[in-house]
PDB file of N, CA and C in Angstrom:
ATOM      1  N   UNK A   1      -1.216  -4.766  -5.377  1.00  0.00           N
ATOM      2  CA  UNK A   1      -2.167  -4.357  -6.399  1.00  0.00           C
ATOM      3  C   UNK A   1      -1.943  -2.884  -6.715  1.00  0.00           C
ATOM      4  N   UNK A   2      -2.612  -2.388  -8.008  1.00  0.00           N
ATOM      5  CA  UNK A   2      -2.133  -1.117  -8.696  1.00  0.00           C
ATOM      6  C   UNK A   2      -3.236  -0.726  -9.279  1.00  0.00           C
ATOM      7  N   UNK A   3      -3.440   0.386  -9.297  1.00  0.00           N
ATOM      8  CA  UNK A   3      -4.564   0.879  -9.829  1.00  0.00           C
ATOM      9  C   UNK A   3      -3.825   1.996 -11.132  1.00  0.00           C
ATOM     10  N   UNK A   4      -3.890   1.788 -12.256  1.00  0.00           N
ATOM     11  CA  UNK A   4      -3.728   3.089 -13.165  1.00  0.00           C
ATOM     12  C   UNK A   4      -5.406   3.560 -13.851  1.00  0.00           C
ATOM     13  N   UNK A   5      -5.368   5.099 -13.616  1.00  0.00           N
ATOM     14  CA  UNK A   5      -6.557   5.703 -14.304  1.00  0.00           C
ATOM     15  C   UNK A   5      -6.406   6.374 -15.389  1.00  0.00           C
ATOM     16  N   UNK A   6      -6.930   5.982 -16.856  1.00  0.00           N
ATOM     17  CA  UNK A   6      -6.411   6.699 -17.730  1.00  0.00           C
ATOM     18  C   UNK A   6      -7.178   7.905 -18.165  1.00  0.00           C
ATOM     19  N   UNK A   7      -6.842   9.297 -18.261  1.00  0.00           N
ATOM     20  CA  UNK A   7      -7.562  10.020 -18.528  1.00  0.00           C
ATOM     21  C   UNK A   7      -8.131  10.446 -19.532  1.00  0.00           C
ATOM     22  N   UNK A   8      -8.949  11.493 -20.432  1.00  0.00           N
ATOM     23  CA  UNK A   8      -8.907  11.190 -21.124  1.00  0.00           C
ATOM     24  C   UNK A   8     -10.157  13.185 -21.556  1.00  0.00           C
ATOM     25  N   UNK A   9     -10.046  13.482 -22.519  1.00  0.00           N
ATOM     26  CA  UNK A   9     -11.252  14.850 -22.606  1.00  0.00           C
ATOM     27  C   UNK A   9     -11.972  13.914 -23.661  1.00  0.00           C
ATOM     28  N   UNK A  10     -13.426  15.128 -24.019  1.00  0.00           N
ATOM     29  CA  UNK A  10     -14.204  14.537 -24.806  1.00  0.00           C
ATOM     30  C   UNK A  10     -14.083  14.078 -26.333  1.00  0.00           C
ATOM     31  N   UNK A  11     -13.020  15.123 -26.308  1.00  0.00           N
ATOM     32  CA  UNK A  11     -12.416  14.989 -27.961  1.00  0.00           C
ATOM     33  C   UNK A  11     -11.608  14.074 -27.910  1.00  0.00           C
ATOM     34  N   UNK A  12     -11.119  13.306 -26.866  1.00  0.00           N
ATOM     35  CA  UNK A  12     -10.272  12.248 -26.652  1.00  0.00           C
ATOM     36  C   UNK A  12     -10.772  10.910 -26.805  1.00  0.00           C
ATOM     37  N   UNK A  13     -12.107  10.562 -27.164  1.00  0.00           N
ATOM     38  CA  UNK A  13     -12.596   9.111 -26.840  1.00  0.00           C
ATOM     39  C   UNK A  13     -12.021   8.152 -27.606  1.00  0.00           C
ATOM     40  N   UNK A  14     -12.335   8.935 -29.084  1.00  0.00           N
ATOM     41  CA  UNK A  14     -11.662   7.563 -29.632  1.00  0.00           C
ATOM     42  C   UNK A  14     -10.085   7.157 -29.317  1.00  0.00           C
ATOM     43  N   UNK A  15      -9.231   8.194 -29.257  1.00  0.00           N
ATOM     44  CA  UNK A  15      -7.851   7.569 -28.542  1.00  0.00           C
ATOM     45  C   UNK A  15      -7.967   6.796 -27.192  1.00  0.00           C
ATOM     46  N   UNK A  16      -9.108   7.228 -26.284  1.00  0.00           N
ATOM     47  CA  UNK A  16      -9.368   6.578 -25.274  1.00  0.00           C
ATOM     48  C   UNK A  16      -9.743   5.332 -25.418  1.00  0.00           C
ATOM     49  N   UNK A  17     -10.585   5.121 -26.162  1.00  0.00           N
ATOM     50  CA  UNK A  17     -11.114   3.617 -26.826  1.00  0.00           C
ATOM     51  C   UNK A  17      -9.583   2.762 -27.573  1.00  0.00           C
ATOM     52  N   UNK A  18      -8.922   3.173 -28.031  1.00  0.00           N
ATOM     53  CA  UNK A  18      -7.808   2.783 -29.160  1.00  0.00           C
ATOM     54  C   UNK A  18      -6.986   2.163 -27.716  1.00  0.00           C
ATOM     55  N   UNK A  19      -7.027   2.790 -27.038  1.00  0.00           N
ATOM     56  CA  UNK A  19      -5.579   2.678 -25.872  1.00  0.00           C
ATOM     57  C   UNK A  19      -6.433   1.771 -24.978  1.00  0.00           C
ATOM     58  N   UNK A  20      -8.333   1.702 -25.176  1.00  0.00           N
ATOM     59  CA  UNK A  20      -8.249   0.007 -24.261  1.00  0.00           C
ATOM     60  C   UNK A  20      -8.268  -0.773 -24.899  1.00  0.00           C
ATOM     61  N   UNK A  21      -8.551  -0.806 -25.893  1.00  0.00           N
ATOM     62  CA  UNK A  21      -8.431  -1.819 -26.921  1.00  0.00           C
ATOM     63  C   UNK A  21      -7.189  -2.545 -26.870  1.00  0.00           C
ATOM     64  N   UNK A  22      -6.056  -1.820 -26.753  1.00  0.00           N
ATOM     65  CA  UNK A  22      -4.821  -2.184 -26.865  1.00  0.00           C
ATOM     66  C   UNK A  22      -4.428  -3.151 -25.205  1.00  0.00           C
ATOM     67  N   UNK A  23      -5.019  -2.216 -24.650  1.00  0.00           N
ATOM     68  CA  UNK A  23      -4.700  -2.665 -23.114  1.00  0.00           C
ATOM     69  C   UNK A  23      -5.442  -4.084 -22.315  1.00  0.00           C
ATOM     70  N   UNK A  24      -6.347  -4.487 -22.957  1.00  0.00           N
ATOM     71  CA  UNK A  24      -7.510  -5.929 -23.202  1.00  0.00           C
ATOM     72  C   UNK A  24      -6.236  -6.534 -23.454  1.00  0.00           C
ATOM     73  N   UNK A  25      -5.066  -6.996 -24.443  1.00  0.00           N
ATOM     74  CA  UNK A  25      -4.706  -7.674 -25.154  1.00  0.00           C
ATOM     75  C   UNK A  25      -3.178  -7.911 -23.942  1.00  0.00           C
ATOM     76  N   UNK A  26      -2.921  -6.705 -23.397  1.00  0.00           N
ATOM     77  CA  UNK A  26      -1.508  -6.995 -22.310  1.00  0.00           C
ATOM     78  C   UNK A  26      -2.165  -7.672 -21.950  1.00  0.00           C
ATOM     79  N   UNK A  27      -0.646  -8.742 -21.610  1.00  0.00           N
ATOM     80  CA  UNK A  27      -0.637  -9.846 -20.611  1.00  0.00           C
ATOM     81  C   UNK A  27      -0.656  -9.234 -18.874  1.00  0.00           C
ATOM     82  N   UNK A  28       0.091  -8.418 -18.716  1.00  0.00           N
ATOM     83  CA  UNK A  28       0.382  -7.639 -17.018  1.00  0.00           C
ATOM     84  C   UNK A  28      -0.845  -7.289 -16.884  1.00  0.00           C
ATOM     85  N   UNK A  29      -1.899  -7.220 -16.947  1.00  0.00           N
ATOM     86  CA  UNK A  29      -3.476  -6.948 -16.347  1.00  0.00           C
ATOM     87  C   UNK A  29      -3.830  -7.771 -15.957  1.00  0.00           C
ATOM     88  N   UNK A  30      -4.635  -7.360 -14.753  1.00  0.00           N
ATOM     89  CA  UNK A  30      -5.503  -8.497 -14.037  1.00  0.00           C
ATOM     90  C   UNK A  30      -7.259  -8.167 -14.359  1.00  0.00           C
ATOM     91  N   UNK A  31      -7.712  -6.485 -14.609  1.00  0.00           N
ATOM     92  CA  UNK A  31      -8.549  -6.268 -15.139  1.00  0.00           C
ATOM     93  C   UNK A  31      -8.663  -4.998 -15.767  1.00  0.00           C
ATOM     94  N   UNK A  32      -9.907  -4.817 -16.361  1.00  0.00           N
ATOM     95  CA  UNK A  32      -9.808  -3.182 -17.192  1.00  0.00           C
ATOM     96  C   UNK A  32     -11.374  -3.228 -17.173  1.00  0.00           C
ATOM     97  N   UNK A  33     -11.861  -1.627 -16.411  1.00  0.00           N
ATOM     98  CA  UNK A  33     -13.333  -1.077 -16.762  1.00  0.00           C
ATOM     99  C   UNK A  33     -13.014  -0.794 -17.703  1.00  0.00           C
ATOM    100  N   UNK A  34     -14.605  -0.374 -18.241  1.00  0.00           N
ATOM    101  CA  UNK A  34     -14.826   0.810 -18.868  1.00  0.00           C
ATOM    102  C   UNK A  34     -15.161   2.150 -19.235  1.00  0.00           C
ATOM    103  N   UNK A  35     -15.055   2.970 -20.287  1.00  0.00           N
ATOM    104  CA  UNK A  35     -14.674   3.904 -19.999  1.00  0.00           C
ATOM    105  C   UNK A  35     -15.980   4.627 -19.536  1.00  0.00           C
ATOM    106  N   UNK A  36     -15.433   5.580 -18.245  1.00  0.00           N
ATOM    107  CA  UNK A  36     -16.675   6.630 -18.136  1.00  0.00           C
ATOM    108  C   UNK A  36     -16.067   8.048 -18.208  1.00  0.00           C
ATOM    109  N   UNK A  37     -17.142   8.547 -18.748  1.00  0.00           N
ATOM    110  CA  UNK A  37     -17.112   9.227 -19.378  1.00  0.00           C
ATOM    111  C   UNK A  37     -17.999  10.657 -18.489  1.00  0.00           C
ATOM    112  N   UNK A  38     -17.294  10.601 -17.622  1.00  0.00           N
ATOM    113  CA  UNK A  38     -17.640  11.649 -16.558  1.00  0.00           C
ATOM    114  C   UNK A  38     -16.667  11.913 -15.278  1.00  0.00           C
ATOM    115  N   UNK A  39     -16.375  12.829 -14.463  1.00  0.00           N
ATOM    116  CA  UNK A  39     -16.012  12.664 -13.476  1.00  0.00           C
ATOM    117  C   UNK A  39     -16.521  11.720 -12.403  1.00  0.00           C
ATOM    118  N   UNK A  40     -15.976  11.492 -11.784  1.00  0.00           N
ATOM    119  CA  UNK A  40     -16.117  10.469 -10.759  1.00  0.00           C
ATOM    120  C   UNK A  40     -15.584  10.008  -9.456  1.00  0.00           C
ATOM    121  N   UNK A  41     -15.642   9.920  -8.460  1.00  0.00           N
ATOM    122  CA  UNK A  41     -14.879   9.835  -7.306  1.00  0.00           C
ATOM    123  C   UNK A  41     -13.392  10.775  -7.043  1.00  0.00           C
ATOM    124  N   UNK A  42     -12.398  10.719  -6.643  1.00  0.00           N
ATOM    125  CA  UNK A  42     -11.422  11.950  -6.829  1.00  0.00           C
ATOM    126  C   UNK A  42     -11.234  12.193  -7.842  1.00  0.00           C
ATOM    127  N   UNK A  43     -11.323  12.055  -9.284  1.00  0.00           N
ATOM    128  CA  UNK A  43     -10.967  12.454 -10.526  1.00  0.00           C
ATOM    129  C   UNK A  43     -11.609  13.210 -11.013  1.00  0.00           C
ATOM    130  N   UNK A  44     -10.681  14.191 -12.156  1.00  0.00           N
ATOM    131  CA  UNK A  44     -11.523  15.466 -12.446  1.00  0.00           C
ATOM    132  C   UNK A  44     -11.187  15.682 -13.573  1.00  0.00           C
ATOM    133  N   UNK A  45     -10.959  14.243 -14.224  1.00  0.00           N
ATOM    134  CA  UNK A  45     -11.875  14.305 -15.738  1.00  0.00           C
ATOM    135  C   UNK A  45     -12.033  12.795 -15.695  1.00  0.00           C
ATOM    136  N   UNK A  46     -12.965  12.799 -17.304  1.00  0.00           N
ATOM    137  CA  UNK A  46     -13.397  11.004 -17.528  1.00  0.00           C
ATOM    138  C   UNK A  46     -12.133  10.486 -17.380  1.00  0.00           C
ATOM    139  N   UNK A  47     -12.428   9.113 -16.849  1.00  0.00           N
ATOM    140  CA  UNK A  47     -11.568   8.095 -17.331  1.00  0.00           C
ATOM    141  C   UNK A  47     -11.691   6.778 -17.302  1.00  0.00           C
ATOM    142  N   UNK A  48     -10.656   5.694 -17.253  1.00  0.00           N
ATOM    143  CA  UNK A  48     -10.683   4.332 -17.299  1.00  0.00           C
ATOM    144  C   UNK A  48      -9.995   4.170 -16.656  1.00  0.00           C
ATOM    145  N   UNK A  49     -10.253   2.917 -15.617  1.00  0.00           N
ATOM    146  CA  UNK A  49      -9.442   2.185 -15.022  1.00  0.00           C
ATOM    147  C   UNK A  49      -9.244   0.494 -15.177  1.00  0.00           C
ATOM    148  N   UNK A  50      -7.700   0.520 -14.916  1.00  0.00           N
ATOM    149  CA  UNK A  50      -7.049  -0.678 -14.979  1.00  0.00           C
ATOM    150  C   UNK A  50      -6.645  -0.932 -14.060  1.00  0.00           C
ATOM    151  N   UNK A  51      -6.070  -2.757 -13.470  1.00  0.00           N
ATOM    152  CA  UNK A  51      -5.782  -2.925 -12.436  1.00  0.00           C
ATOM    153  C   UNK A  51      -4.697  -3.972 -12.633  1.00  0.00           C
ATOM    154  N   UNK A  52      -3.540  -4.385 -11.981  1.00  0.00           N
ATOM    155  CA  UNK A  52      -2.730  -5.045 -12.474  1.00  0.00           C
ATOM    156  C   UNK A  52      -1.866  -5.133 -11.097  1.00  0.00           C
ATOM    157  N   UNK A  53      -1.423  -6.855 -10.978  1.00  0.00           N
ATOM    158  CA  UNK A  53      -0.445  -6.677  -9.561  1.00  0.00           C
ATOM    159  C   UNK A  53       0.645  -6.417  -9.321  1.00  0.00           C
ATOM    160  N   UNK A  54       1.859  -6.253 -10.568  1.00  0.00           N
ATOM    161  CA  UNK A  54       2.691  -5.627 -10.658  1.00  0.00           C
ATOM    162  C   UNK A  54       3.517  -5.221 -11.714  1.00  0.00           C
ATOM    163  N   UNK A  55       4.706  -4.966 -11.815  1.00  0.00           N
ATOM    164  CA  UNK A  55       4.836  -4.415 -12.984  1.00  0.00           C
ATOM    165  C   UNK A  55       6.275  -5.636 -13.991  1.00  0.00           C
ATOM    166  N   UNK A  56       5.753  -6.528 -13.689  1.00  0.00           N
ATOM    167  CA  UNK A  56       7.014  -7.913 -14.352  1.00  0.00           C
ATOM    168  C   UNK A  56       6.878  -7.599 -15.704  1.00  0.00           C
ATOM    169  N   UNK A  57       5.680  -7.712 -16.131  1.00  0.00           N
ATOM    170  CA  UNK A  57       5.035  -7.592 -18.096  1.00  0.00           C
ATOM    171  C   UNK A  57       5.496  -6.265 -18.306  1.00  0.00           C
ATOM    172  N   UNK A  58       6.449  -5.431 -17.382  1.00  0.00           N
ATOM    173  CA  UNK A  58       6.831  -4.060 -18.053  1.00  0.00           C
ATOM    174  C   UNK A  58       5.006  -3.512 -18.765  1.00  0.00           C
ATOM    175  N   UNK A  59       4.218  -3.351 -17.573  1.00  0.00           N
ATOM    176  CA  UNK A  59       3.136  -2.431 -18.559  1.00  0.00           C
ATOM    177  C   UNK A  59       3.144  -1.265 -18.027  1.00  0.00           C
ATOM    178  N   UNK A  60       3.768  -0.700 -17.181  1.00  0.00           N
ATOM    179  CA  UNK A  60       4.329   0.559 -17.129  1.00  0.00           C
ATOM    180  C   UNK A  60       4.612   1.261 -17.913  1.00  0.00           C
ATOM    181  N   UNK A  61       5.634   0.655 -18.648  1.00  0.00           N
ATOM    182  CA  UNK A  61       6.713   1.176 -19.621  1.00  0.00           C
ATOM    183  C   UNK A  61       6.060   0.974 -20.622  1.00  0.00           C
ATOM    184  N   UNK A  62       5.374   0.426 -20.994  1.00  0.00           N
ATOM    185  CA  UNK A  62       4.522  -0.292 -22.365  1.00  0.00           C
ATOM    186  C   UNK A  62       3.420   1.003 -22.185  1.00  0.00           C
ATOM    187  N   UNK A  63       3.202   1.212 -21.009  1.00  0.00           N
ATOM    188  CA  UNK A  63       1.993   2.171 -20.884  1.00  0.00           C
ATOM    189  C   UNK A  63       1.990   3.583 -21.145  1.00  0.00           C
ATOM    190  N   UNK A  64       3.278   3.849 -20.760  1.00  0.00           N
ATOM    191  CA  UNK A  64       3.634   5.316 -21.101  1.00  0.00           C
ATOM    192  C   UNK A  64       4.383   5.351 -22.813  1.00  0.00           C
ATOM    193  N   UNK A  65       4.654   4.135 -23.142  1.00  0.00           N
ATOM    194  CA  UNK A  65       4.734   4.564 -24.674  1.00  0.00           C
ATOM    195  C   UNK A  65       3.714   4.407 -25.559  1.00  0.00           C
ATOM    196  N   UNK A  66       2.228   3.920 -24.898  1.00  0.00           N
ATOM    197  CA  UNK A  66       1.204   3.711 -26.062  1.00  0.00           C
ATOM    198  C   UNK A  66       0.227   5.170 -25.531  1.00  0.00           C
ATOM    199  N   UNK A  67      -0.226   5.409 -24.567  1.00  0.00           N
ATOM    200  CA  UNK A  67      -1.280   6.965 -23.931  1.00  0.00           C
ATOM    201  C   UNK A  67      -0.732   8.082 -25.092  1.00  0.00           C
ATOM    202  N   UNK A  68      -0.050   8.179 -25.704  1.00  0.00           N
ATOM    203  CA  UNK A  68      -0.049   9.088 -26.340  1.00  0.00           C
ATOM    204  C   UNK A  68      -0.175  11.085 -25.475  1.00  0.00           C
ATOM    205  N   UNK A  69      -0.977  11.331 -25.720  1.00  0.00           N
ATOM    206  CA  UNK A  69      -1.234  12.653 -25.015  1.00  0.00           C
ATOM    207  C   UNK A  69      -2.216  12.332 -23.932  1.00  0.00           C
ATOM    208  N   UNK A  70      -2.675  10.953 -23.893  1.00  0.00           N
ATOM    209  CA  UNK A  70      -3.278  10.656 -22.546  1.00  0.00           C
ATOM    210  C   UNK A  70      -2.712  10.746 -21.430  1.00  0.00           C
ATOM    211  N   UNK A  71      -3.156  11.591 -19.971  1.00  0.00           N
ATOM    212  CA  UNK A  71      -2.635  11.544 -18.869  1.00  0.00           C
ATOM    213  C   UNK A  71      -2.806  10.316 -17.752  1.00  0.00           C
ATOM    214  N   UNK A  72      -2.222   9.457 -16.901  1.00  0.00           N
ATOM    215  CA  UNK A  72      -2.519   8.376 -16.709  1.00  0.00           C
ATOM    216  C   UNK A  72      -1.609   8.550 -15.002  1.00  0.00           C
ATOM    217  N   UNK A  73      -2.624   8.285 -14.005  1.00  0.00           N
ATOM    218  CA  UNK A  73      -2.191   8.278 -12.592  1.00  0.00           C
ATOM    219  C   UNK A  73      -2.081   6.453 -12.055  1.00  0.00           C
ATOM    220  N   UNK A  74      -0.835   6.387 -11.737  1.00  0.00           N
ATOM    221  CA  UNK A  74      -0.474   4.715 -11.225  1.00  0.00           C
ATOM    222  C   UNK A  74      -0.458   5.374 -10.334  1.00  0.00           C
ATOM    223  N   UNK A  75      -1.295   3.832  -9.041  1.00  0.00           N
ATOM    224  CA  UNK A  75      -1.033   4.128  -7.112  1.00  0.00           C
ATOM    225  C   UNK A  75      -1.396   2.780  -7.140  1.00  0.00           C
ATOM    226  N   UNK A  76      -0.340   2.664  -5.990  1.00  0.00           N
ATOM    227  CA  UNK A  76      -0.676   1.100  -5.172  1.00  0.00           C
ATOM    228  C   UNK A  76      -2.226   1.302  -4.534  1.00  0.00           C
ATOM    229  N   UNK A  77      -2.442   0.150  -4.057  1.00  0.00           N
ATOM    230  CA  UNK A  77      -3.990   0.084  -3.132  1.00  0.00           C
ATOM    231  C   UNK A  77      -3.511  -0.637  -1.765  1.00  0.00           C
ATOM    232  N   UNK A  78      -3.817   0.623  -1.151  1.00  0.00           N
ATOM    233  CA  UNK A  78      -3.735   0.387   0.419  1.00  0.00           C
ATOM    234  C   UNK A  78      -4.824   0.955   0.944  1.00  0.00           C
ATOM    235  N   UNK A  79      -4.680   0.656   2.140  1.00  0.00           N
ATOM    236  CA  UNK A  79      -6.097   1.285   3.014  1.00  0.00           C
ATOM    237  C   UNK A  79      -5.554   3.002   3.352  1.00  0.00           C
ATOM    238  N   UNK A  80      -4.597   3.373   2.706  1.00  0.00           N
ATOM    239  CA  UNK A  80      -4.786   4.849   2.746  1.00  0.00           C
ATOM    240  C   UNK A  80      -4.714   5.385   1.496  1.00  0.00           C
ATOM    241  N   UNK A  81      -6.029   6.003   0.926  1.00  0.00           N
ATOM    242  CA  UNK A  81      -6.799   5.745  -0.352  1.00  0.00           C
ATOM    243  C   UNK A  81      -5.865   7.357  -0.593  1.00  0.00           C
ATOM    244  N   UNK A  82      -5.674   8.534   0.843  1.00  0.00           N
ATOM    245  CA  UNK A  82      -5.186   9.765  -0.027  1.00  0.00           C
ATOM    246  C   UNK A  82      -3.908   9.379  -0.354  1.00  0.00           C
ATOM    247  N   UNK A  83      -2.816   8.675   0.532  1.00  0.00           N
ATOM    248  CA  UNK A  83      -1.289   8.626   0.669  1.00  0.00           C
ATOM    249  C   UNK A  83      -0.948   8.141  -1.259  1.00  0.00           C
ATOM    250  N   UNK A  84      -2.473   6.952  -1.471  1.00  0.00           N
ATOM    251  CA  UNK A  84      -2.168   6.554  -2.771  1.00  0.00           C
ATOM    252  C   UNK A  84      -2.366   7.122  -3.846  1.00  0.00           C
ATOM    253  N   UNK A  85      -3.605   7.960  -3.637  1.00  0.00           N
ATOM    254  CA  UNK A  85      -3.600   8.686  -5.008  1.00  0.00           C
ATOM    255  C   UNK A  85      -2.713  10.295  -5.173  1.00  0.00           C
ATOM    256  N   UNK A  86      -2.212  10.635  -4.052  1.00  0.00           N
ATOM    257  CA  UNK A  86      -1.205  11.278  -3.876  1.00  0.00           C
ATOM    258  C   UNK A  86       0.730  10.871  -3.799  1.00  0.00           C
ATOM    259  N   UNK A  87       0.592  11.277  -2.667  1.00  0.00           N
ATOM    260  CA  UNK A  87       2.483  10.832  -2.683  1.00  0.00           C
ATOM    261  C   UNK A  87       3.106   9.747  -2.569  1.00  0.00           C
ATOM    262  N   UNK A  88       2.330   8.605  -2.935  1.00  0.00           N
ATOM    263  CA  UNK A  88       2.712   7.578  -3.480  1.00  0.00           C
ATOM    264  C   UNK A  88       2.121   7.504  -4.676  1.00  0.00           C
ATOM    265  N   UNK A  89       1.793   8.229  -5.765  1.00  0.00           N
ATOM    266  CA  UNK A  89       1.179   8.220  -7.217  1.00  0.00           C
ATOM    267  C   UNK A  89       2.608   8.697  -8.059  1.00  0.00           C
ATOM    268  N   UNK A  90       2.388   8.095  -9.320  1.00  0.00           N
ATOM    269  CA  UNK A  90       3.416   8.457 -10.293  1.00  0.00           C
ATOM    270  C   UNK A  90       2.349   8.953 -11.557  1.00  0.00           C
ATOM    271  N   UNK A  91       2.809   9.763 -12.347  1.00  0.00           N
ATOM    272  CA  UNK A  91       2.244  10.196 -13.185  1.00  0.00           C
ATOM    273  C   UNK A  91       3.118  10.143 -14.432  1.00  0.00           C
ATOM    274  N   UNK A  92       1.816   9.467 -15.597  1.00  0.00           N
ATOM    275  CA  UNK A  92       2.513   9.249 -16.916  1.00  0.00           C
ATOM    276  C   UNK A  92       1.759  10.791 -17.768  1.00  0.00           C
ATOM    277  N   UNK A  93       2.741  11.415 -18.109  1.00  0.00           N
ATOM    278  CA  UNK A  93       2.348  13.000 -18.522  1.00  0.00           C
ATOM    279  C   UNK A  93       1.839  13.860 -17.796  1.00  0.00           C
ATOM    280  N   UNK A  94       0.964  14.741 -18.324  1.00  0.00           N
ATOM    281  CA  UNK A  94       1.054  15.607 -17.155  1.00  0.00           C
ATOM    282  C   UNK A  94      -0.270  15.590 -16.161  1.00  0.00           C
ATOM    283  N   UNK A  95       0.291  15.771 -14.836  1.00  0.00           N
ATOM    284  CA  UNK A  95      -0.508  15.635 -13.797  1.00  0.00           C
ATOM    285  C   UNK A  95      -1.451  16.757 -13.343  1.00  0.00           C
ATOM    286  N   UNK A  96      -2.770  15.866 -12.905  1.00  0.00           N
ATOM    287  CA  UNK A  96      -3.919  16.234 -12.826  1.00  0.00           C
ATOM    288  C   UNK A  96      -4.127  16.271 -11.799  1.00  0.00           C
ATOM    289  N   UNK A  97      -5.071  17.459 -11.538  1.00  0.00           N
ATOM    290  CA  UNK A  97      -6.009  17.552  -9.917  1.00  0.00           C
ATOM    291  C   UNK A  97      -6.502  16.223  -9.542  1.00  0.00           C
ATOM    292  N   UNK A  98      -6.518  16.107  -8.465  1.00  0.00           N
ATOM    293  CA  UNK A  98      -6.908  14.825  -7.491  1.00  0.00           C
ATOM    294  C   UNK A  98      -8.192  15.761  -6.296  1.00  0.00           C
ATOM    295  N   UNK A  99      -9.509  15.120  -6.374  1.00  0.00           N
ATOM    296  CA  UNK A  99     -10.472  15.738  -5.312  1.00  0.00           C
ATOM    297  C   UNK A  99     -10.057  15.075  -4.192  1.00  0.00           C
ATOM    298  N   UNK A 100      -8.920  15.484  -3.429  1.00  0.00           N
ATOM    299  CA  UNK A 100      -8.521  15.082  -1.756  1.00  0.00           C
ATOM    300  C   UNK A 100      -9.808  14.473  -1.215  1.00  0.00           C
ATOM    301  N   UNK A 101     -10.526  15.718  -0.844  1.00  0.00           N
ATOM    302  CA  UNK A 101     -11.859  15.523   0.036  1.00  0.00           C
ATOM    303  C   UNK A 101     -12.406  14.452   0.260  1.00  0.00           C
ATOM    304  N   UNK A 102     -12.394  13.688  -1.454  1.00  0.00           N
ATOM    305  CA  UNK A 102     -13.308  12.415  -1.479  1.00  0.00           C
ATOM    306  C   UNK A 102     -12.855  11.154  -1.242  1.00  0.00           C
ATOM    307  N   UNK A 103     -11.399  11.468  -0.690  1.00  0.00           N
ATOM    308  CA  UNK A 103     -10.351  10.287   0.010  1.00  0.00           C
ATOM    309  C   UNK A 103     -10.301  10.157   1.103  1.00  0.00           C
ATOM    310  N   UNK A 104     -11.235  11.491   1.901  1.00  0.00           N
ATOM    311  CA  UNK A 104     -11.052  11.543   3.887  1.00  0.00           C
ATOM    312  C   UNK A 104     -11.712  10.535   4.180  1.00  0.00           C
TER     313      UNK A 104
END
């Protein structure tokens, strides 16, 4: 399993909205919240999360050509919540602070 979080500022919603809209319709998802619109658990801006078990439907690649100027953190899900949202994380553009702390 995979967790991508898409990020997103306030002036960003409607692209944020446009890019789930789009992301409802991939086949490679298994699910998609919605968007909040606040910080929240290690993240340190709004975002959305998606969840998907791997990457066969190419939504990786599909993913980093639709975010536009959206920043977007992929991590596997294991029971070591920092290893994943850290050095096992890939980042589609540019990478964002992660609140460690709230992974101990």
């Amino acid at each position: 399993m995979y967790h991508a979080h898409i990020y997103f500022d306030t002036n960003q919603i409607n692209e944020a909205e446009r890019l789930h809209e789009k992301i409802t319709n991939h086949k490679g998802i298994n699910r998609i919240f919605p968007l909040v619109q606040r910080e929240v658990g290690p993240h340190s801006k709004p975002m959305f999360e998606v969840h998907f078990s791997d990457n066969k439907q190419s939504f990786v690649e599909w993913l980093d050509n639709e975010r536009g100027e959206l920043s977007v953190l992929i991590h596997p899900v294991s029971e070591d919540a920092l290893a994943d949202h850290t050095t096992r994380a890939v980042w589609l553009g540019a990478a964002l602070p992660i609140k460690t702390a709230v992974l101990l």
